[in-house]
PDB file of N, CA and C in Angstrom:
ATOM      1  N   UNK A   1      68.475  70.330 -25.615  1.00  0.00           N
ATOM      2  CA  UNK A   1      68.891  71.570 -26.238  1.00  0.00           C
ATOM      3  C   UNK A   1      69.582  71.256 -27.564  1.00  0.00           C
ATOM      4  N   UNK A   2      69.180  72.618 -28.579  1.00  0.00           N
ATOM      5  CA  UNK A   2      69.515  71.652 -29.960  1.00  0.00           C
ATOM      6  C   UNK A   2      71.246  72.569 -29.871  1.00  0.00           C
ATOM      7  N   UNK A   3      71.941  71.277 -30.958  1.00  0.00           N
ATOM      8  CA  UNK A   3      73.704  72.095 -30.856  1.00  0.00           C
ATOM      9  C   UNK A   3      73.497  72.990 -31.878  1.00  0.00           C
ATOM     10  N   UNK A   4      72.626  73.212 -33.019  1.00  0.00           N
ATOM     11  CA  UNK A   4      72.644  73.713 -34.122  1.00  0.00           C
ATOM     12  C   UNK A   4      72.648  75.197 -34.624  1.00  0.00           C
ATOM     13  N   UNK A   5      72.871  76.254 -35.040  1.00  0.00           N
ATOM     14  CA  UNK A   5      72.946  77.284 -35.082  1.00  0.00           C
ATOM     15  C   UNK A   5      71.511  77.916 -34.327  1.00  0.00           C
ATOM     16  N   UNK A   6      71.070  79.151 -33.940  1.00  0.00           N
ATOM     17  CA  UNK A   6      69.875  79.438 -34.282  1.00  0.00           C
ATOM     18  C   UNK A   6      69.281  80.192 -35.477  1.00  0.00           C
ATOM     19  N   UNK A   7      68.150  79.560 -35.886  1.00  0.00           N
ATOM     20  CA  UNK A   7      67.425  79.459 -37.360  1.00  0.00           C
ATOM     21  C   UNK A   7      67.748  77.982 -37.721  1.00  0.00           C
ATOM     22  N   UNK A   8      68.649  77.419 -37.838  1.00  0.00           N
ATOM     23  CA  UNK A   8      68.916  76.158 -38.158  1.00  0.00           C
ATOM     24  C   UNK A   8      67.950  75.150 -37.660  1.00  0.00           C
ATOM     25  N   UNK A   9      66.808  74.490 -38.592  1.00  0.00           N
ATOM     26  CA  UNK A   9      66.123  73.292 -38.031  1.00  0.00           C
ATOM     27  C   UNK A   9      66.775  72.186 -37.715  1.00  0.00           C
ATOM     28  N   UNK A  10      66.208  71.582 -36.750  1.00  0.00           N
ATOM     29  CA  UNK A  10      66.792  70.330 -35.934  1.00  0.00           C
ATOM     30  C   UNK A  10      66.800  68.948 -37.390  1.00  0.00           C
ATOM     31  N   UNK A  11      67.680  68.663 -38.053  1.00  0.00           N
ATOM     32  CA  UNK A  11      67.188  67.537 -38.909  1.00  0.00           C
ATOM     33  C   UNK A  11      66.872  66.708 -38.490  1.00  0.00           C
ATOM     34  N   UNK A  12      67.238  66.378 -37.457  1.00  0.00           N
ATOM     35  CA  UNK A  12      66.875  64.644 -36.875  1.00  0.00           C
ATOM     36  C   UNK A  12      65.584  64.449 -36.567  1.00  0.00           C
ATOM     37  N   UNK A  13      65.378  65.864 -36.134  1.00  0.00           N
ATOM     38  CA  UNK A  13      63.866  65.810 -35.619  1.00  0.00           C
ATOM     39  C   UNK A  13      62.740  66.110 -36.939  1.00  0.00           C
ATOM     40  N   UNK A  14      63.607  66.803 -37.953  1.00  0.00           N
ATOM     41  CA  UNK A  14      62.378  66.844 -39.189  1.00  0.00           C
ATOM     42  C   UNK A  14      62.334  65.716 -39.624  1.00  0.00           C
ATOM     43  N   UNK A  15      62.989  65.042 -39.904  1.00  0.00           N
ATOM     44  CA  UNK A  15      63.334  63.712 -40.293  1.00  0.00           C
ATOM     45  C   UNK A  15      62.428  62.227 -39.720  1.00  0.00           C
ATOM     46  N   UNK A  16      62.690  62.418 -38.619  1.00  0.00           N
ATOM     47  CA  UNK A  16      61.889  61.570 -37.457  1.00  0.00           C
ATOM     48  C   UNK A  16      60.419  61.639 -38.096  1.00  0.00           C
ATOM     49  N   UNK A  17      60.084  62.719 -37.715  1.00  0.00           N
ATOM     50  CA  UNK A  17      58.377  63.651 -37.827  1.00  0.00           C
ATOM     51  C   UNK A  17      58.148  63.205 -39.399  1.00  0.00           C
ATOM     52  N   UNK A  18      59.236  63.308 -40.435  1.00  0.00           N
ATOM     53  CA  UNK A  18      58.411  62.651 -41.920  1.00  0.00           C
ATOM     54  C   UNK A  18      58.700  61.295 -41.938  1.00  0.00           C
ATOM     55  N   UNK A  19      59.193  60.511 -41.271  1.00  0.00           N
ATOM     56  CA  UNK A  19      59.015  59.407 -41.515  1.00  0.00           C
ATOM     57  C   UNK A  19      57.925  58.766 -40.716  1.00  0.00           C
ATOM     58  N   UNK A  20      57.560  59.247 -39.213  1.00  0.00           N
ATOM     59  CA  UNK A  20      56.229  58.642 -38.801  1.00  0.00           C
ATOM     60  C   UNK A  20      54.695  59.347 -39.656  1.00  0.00           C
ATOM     61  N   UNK A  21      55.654  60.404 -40.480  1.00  0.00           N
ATOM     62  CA  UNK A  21      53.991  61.021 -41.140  1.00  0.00           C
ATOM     63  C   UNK A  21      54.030  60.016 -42.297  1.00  0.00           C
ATOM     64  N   UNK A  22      55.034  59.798 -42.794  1.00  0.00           N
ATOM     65  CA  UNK A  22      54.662  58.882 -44.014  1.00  0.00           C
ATOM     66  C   UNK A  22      54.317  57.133 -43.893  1.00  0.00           C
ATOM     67  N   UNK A  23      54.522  57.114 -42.799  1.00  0.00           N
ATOM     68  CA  UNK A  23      54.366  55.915 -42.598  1.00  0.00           C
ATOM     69  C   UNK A  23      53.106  55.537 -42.169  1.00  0.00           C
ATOM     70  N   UNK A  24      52.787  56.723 -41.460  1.00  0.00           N
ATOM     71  CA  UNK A  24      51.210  56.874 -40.916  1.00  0.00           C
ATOM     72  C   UNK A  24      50.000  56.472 -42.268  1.00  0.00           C
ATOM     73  N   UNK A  25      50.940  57.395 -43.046  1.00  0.00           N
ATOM     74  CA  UNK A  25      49.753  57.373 -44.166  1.00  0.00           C
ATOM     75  C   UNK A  25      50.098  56.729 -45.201  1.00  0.00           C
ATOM     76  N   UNK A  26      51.233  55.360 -45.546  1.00  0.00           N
ATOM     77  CA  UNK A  26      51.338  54.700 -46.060  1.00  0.00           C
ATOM     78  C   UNK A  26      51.200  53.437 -46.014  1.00  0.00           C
ATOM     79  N   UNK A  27      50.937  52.911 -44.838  1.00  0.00           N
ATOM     80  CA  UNK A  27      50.837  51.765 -44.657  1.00  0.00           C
ATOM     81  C   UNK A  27      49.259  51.454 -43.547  1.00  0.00           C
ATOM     82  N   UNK A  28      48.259  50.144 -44.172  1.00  0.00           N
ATOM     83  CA  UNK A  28      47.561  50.064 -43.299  1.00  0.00           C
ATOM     84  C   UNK A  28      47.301  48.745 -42.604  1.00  0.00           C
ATOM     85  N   UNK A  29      47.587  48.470 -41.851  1.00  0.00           N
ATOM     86  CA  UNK A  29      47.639  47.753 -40.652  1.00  0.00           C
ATOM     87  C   UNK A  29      46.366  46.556 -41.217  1.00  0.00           C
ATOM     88  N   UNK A  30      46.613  45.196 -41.669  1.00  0.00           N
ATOM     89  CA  UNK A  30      46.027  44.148 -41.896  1.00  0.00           C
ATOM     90  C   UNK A  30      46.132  42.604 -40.863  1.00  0.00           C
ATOM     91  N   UNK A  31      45.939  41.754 -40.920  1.00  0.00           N
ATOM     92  CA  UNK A  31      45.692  40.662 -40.335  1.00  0.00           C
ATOM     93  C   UNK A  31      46.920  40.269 -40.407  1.00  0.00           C
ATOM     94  N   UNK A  32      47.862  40.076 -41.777  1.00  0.00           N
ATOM     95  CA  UNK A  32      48.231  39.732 -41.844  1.00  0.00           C
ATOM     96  C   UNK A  32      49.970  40.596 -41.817  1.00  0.00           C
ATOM     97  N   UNK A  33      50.281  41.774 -41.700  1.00  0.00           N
ATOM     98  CA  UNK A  33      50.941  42.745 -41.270  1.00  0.00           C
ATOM     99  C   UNK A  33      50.815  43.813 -41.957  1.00  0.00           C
ATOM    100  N   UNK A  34      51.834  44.549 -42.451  1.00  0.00           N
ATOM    101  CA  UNK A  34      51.401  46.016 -42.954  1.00  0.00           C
ATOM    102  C   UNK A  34      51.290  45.845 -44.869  1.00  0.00           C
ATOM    103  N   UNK A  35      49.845  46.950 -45.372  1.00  0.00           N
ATOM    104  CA  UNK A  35      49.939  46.423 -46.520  1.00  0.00           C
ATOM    105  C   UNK A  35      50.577  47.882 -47.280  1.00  0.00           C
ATOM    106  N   UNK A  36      50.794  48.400 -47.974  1.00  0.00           N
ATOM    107  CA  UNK A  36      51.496  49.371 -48.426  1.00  0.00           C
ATOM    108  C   UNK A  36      50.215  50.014 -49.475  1.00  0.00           C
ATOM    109  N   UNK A  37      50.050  51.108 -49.348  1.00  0.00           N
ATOM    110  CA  UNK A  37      48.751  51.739 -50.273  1.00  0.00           C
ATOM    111  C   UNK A  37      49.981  52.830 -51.612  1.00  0.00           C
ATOM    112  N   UNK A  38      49.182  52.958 -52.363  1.00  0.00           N
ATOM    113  CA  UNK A  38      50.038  53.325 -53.587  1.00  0.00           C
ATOM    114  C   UNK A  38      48.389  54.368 -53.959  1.00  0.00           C
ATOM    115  N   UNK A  39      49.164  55.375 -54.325  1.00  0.00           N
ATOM    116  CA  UNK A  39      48.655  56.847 -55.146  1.00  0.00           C
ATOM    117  C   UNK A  39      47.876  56.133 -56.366  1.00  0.00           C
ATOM    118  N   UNK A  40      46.718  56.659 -57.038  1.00  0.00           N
ATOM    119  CA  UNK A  40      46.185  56.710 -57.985  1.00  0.00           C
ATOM    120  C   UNK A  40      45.171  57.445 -58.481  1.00  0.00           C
ATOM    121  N   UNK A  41      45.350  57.512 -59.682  1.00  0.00           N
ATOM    122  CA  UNK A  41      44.453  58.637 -60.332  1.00  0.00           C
ATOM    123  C   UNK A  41      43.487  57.554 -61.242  1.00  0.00           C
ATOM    124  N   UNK A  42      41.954  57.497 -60.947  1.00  0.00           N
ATOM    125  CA  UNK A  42      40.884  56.540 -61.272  1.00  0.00           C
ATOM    126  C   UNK A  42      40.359  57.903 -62.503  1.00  0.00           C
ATOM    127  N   UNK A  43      39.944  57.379 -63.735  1.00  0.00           N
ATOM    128  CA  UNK A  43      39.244  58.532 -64.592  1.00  0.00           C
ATOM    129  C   UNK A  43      37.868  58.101 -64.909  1.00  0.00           C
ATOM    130  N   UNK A  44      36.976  58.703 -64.312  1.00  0.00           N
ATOM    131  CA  UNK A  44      35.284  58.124 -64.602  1.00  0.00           C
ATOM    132  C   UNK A  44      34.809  58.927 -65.519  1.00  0.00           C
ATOM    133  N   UNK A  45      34.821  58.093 -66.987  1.00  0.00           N
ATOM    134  CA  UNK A  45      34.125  58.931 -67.902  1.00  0.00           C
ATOM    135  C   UNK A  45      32.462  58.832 -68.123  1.00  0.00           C
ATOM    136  N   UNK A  46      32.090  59.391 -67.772  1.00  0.00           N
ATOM    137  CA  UNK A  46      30.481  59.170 -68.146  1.00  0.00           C
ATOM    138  C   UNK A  46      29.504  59.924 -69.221  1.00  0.00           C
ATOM    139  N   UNK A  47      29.381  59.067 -70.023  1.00  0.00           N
ATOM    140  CA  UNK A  47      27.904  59.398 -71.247  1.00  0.00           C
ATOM    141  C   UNK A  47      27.078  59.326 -70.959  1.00  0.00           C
ATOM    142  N   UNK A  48      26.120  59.678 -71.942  1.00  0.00           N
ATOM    143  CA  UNK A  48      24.724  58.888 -72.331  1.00  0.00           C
ATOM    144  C   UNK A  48      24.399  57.809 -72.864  1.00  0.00           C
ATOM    145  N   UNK A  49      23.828  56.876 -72.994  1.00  0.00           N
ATOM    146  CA  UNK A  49      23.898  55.784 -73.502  1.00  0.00           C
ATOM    147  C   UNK A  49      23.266  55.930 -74.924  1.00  0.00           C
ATOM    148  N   UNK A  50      23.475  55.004 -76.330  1.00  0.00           N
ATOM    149  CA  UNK A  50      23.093  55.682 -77.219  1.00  0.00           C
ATOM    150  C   UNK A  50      21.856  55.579 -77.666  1.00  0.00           C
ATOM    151  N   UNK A  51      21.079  56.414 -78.109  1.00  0.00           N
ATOM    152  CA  UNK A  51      19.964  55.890 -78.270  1.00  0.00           C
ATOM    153  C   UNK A  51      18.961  57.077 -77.099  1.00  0.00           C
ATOM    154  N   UNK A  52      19.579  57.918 -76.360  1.00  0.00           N
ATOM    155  CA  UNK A  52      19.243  58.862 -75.512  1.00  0.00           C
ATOM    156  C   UNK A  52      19.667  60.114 -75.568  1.00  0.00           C
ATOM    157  N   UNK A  53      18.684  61.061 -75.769  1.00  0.00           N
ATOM    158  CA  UNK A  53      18.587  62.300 -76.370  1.00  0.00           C
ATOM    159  C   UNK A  53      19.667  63.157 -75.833  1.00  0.00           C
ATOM    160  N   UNK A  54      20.615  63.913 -76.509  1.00  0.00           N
ATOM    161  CA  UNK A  54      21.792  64.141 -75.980  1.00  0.00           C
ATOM    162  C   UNK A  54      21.889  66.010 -76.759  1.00  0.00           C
ATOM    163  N   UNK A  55      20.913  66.551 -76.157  1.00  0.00           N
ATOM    164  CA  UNK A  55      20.569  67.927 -76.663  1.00  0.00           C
ATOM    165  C   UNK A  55      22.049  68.960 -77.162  1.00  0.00           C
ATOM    166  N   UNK A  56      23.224  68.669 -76.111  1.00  0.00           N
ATOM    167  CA  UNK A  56      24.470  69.169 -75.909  1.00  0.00           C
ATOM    168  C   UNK A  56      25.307  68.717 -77.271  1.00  0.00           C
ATOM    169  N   UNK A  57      25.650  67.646 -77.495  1.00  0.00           N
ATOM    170  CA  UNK A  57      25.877  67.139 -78.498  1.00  0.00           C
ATOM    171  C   UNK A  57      25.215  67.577 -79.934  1.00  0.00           C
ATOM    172  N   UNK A  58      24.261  67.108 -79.925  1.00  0.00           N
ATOM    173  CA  UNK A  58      23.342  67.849 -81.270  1.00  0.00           C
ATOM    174  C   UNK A  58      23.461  69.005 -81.591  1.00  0.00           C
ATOM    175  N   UNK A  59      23.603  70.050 -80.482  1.00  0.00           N
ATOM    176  CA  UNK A  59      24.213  71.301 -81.022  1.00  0.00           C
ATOM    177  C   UNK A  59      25.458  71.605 -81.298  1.00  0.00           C
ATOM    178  N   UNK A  60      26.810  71.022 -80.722  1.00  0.00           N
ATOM    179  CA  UNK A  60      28.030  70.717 -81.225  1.00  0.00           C
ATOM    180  C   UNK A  60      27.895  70.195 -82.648  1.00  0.00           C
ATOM    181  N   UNK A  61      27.346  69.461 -82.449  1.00  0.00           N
ATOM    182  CA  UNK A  61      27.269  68.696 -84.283  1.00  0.00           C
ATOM    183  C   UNK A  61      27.379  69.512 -85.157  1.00  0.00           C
ATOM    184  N   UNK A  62      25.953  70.057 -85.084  1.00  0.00           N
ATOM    185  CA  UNK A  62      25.284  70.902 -86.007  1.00  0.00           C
ATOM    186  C   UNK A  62      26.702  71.851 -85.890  1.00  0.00           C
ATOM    187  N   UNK A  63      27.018  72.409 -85.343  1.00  0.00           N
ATOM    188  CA  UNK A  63      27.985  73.527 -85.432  1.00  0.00           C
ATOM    189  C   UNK A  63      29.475  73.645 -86.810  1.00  0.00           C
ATOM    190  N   UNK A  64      29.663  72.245 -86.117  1.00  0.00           N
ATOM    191  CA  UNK A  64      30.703  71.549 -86.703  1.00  0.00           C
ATOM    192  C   UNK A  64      30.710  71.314 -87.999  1.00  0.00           C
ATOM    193  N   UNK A  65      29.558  71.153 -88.160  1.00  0.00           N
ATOM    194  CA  UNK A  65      28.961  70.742 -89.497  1.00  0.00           C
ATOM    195  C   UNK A  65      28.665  72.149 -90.218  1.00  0.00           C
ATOM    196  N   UNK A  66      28.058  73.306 -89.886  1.00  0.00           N
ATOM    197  CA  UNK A  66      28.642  74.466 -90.596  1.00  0.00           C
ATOM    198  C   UNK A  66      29.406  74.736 -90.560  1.00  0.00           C
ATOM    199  N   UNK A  67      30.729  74.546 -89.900  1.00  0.00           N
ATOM    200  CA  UNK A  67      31.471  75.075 -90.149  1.00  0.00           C
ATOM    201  C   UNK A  67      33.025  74.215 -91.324  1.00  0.00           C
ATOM    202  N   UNK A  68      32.274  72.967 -91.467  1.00  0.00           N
ATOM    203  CA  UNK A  68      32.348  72.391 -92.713  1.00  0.00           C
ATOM    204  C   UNK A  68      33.374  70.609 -92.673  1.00  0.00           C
ATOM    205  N   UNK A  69      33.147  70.606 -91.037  1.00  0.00           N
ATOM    206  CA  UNK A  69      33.369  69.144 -90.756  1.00  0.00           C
ATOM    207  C   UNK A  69      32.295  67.915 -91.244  1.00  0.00           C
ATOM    208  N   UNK A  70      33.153  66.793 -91.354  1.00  0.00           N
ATOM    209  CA  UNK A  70      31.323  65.960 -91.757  1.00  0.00           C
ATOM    210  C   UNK A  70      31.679  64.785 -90.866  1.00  0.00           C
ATOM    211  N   UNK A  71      30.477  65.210 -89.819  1.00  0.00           N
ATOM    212  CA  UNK A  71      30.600  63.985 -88.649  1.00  0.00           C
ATOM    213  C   UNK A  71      29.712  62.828 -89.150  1.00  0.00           C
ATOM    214  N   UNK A  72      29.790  61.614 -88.418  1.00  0.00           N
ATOM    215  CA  UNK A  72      28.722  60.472 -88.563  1.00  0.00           C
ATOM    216  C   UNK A  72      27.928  60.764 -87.233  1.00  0.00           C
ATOM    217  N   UNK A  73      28.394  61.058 -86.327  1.00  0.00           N
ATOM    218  CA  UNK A  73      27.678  61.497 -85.088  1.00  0.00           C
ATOM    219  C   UNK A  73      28.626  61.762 -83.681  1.00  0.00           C
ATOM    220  N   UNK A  74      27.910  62.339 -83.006  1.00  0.00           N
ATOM    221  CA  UNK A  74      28.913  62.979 -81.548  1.00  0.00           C
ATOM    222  C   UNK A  74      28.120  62.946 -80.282  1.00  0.00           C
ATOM    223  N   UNK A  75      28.724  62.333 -79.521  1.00  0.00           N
ATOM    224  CA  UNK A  75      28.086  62.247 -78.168  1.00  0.00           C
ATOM    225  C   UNK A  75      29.056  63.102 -77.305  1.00  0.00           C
ATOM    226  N   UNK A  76      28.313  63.894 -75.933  1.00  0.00           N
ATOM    227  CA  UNK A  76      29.333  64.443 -75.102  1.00  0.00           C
ATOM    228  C   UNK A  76      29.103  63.521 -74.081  1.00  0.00           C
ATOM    229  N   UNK A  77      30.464  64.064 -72.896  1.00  0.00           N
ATOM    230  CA  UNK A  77      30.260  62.861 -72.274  1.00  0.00           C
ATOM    231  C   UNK A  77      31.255  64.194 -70.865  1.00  0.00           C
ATOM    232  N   UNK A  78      31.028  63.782 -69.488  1.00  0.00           N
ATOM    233  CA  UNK A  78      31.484  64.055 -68.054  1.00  0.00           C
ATOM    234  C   UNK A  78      32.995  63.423 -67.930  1.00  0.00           C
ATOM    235  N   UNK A  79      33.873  63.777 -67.184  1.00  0.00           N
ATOM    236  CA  UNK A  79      35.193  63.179 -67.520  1.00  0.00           C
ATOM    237  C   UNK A  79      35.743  63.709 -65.693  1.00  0.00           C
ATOM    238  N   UNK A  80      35.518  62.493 -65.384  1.00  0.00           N
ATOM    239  CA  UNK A  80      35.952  62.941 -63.187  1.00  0.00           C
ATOM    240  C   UNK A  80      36.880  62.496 -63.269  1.00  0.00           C
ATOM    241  N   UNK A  81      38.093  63.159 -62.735  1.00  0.00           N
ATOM    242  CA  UNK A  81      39.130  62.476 -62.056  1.00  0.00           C
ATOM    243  C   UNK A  81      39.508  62.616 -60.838  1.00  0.00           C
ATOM    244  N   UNK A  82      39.364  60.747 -60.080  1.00  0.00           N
ATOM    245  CA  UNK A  82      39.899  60.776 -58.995  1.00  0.00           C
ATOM    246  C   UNK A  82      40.941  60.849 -58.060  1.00  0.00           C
ATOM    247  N   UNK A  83      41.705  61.401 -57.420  1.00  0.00           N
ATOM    248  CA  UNK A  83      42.909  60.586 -56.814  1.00  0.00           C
ATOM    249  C   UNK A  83      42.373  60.205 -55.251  1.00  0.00           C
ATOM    250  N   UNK A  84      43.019  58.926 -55.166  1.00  0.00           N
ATOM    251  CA  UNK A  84      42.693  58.332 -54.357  1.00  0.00           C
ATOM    252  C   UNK A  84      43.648  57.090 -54.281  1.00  0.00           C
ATOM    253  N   UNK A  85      43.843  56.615 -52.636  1.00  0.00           N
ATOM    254  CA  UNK A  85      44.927  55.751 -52.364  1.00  0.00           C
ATOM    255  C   UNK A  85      44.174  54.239 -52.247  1.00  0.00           C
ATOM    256  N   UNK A  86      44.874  53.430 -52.641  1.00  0.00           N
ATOM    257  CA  UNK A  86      44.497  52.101 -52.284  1.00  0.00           C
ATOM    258  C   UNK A  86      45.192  50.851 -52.638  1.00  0.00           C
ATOM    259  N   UNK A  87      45.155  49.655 -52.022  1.00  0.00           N
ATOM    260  CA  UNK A  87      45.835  48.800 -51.783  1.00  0.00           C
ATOM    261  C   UNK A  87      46.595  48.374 -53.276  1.00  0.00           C
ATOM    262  N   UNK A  88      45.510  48.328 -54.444  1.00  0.00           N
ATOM    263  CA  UNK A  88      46.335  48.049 -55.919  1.00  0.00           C
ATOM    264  C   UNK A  88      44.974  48.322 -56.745  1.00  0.00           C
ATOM    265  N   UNK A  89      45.477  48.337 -58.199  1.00  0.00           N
ATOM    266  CA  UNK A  89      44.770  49.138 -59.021  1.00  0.00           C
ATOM    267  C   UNK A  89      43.272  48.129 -59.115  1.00  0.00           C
ATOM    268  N   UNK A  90      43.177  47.203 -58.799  1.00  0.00           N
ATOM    269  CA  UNK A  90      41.899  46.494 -58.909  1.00  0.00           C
ATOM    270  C   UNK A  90      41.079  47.305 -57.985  1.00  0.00           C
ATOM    271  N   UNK A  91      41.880  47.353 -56.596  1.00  0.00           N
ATOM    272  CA  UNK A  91      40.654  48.347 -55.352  1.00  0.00           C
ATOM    273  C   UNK A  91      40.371  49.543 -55.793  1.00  0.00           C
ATOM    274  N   UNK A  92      41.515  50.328 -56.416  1.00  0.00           N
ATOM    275  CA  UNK A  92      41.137  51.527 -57.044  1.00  0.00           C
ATOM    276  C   UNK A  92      39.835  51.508 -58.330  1.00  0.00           C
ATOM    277  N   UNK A  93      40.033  50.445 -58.785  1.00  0.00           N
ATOM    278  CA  UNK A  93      38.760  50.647 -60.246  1.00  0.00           C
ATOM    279  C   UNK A  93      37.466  50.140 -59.206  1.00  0.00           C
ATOM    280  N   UNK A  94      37.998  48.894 -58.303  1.00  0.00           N
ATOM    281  CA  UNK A  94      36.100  49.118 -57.672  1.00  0.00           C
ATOM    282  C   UNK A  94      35.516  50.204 -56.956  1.00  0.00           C
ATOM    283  N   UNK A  95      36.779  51.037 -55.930  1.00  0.00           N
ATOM    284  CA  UNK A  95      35.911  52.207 -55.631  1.00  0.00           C
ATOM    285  C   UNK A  95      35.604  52.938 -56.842  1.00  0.00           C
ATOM    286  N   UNK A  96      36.423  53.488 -57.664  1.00  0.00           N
ATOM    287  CA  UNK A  96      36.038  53.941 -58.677  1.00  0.00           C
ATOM    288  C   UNK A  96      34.563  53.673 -59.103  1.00  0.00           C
ATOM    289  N   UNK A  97      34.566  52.419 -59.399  1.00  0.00           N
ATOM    290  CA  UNK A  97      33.211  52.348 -60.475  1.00  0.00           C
ATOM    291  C   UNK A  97      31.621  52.413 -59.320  1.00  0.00           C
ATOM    292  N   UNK A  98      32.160  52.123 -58.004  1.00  0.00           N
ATOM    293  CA  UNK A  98      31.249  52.206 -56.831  1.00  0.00           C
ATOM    294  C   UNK A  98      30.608  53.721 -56.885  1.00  0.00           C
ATOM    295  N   UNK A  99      31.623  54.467 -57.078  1.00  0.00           N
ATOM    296  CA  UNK A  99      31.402  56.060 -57.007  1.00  0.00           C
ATOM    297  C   UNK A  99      30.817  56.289 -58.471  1.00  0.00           C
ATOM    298  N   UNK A 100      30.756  55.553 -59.491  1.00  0.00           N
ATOM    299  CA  UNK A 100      30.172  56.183 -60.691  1.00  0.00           C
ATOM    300  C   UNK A 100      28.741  55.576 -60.410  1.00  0.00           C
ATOM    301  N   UNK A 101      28.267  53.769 -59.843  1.00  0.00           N
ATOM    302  CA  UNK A 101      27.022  53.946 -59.548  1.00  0.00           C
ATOM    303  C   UNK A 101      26.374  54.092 -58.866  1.00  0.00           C
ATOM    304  N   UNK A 102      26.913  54.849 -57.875  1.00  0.00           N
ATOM    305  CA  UNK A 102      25.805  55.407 -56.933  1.00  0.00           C
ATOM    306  C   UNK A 102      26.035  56.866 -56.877  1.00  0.00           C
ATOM    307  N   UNK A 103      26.666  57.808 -57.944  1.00  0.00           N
ATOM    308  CA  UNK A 103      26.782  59.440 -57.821  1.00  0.00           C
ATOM    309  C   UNK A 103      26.963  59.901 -59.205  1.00  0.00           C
ATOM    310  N   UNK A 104      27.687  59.207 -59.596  1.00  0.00           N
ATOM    311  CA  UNK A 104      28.797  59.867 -61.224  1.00  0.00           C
ATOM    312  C   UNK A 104      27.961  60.108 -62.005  1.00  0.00           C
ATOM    313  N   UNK A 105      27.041  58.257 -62.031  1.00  0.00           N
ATOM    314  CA  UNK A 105      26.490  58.343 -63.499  1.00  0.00           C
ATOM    315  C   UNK A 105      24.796  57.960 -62.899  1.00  0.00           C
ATOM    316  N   UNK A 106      24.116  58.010 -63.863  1.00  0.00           N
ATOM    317  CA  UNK A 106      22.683  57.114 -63.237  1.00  0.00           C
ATOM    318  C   UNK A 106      22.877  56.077 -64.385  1.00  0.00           C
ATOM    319  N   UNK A 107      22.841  54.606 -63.418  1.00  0.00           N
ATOM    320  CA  UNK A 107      22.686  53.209 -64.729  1.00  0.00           C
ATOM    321  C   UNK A 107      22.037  53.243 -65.777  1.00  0.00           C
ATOM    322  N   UNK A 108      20.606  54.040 -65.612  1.00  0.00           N
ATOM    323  CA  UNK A 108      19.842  53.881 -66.364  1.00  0.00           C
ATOM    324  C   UNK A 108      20.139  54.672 -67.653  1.00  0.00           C
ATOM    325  N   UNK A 109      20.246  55.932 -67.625  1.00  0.00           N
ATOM    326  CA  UNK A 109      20.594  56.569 -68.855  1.00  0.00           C
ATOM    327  C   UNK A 109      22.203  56.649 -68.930  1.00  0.00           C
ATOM    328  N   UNK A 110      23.089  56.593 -68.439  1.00  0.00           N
ATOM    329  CA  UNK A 110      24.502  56.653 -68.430  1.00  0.00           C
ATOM    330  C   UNK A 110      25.170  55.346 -68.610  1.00  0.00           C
ATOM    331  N   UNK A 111      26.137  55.560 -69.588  1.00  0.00           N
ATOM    332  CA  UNK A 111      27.217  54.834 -69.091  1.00  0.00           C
ATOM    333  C   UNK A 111      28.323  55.435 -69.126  1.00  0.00           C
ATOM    334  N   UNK A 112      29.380  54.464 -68.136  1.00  0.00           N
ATOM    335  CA  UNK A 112      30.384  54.676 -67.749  1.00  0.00           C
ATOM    336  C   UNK A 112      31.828  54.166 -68.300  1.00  0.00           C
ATOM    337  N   UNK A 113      32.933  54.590 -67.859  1.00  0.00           N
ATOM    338  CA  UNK A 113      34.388  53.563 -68.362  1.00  0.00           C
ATOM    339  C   UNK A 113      35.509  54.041 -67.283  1.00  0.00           C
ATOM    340  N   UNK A 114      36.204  53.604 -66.148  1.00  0.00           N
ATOM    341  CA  UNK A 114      36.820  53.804 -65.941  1.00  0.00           C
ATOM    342  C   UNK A 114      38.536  53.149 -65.928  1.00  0.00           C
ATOM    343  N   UNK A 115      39.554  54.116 -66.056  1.00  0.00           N
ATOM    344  CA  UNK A 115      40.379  53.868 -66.225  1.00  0.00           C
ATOM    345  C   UNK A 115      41.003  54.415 -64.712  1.00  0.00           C
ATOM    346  N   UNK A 116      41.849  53.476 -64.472  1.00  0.00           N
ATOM    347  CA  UNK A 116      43.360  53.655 -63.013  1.00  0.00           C
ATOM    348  C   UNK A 116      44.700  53.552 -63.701  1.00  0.00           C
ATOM    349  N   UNK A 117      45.105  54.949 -63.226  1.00  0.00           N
ATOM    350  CA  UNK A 117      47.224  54.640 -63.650  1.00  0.00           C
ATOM    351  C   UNK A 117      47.527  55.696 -61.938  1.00  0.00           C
ATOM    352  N   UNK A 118      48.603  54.193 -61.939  1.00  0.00           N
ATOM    353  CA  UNK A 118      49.423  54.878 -60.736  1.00  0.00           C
ATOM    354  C   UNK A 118      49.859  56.711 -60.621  1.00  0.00           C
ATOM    355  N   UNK A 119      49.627  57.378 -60.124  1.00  0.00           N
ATOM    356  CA  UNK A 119      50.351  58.325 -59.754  1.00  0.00           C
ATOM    357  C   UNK A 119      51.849  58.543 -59.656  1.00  0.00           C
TER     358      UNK A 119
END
């Protein structure tokens, strides 16, 4: 029985409950004991590669250009951002770049660049 007013939450018990939730989902259980996963935001930018007809762009250009900018040239380009947890920023850029070649981007006409900063 709790001593605490009623309406009053039990702290010990909220307390308890966020520390096995965070722990649940902070730490994952290795060979060698617990490894600690850290927040990150992976950014998969993906183009066209140059040299590949980039219809979207060409009409930006042109635009730009009446309206009295003077480009040398403009490519558009897809801009994903991930968040996603993992052991350190190296695991984060390989899933990352895993997910740009097999979904993000196609190798063949795309390329890619990704960048990871901690959360």
């Amino acid at each position: 029985m709790s001593t605490s007013r009623p309406g009053t939450p039990d702290w010990g018990a909220v307390f308890t409950n966020v520390y096995y939730a965070v722990k649940a989902k902070a730490f994952l259980s290795t060979d060698t004991g617990y490894q600690v996963m850290t927040a990150y935001t992976a950014t998969v930018t993906v183009r066209l590669k140059r040299g590949v007809l980039d219809p979207e762009a060409e009409t930006t250009k042109q635009a730009l250009e009446r309206l009295g900018f003077d480009l040398e040239g403009l490519r558009s380009a897809d801009r994903f951002e991930v968040d996603l947890e993992a052991e350190s920023a190296d695991d984060a850029h390989e899933r990352a770049s895993e997910m740009a070649e097999r979904l993000l981007a196609n190798p063949t006409i795309h390329d890619y660049d990704v960048e990871v900063d901690e959360r």
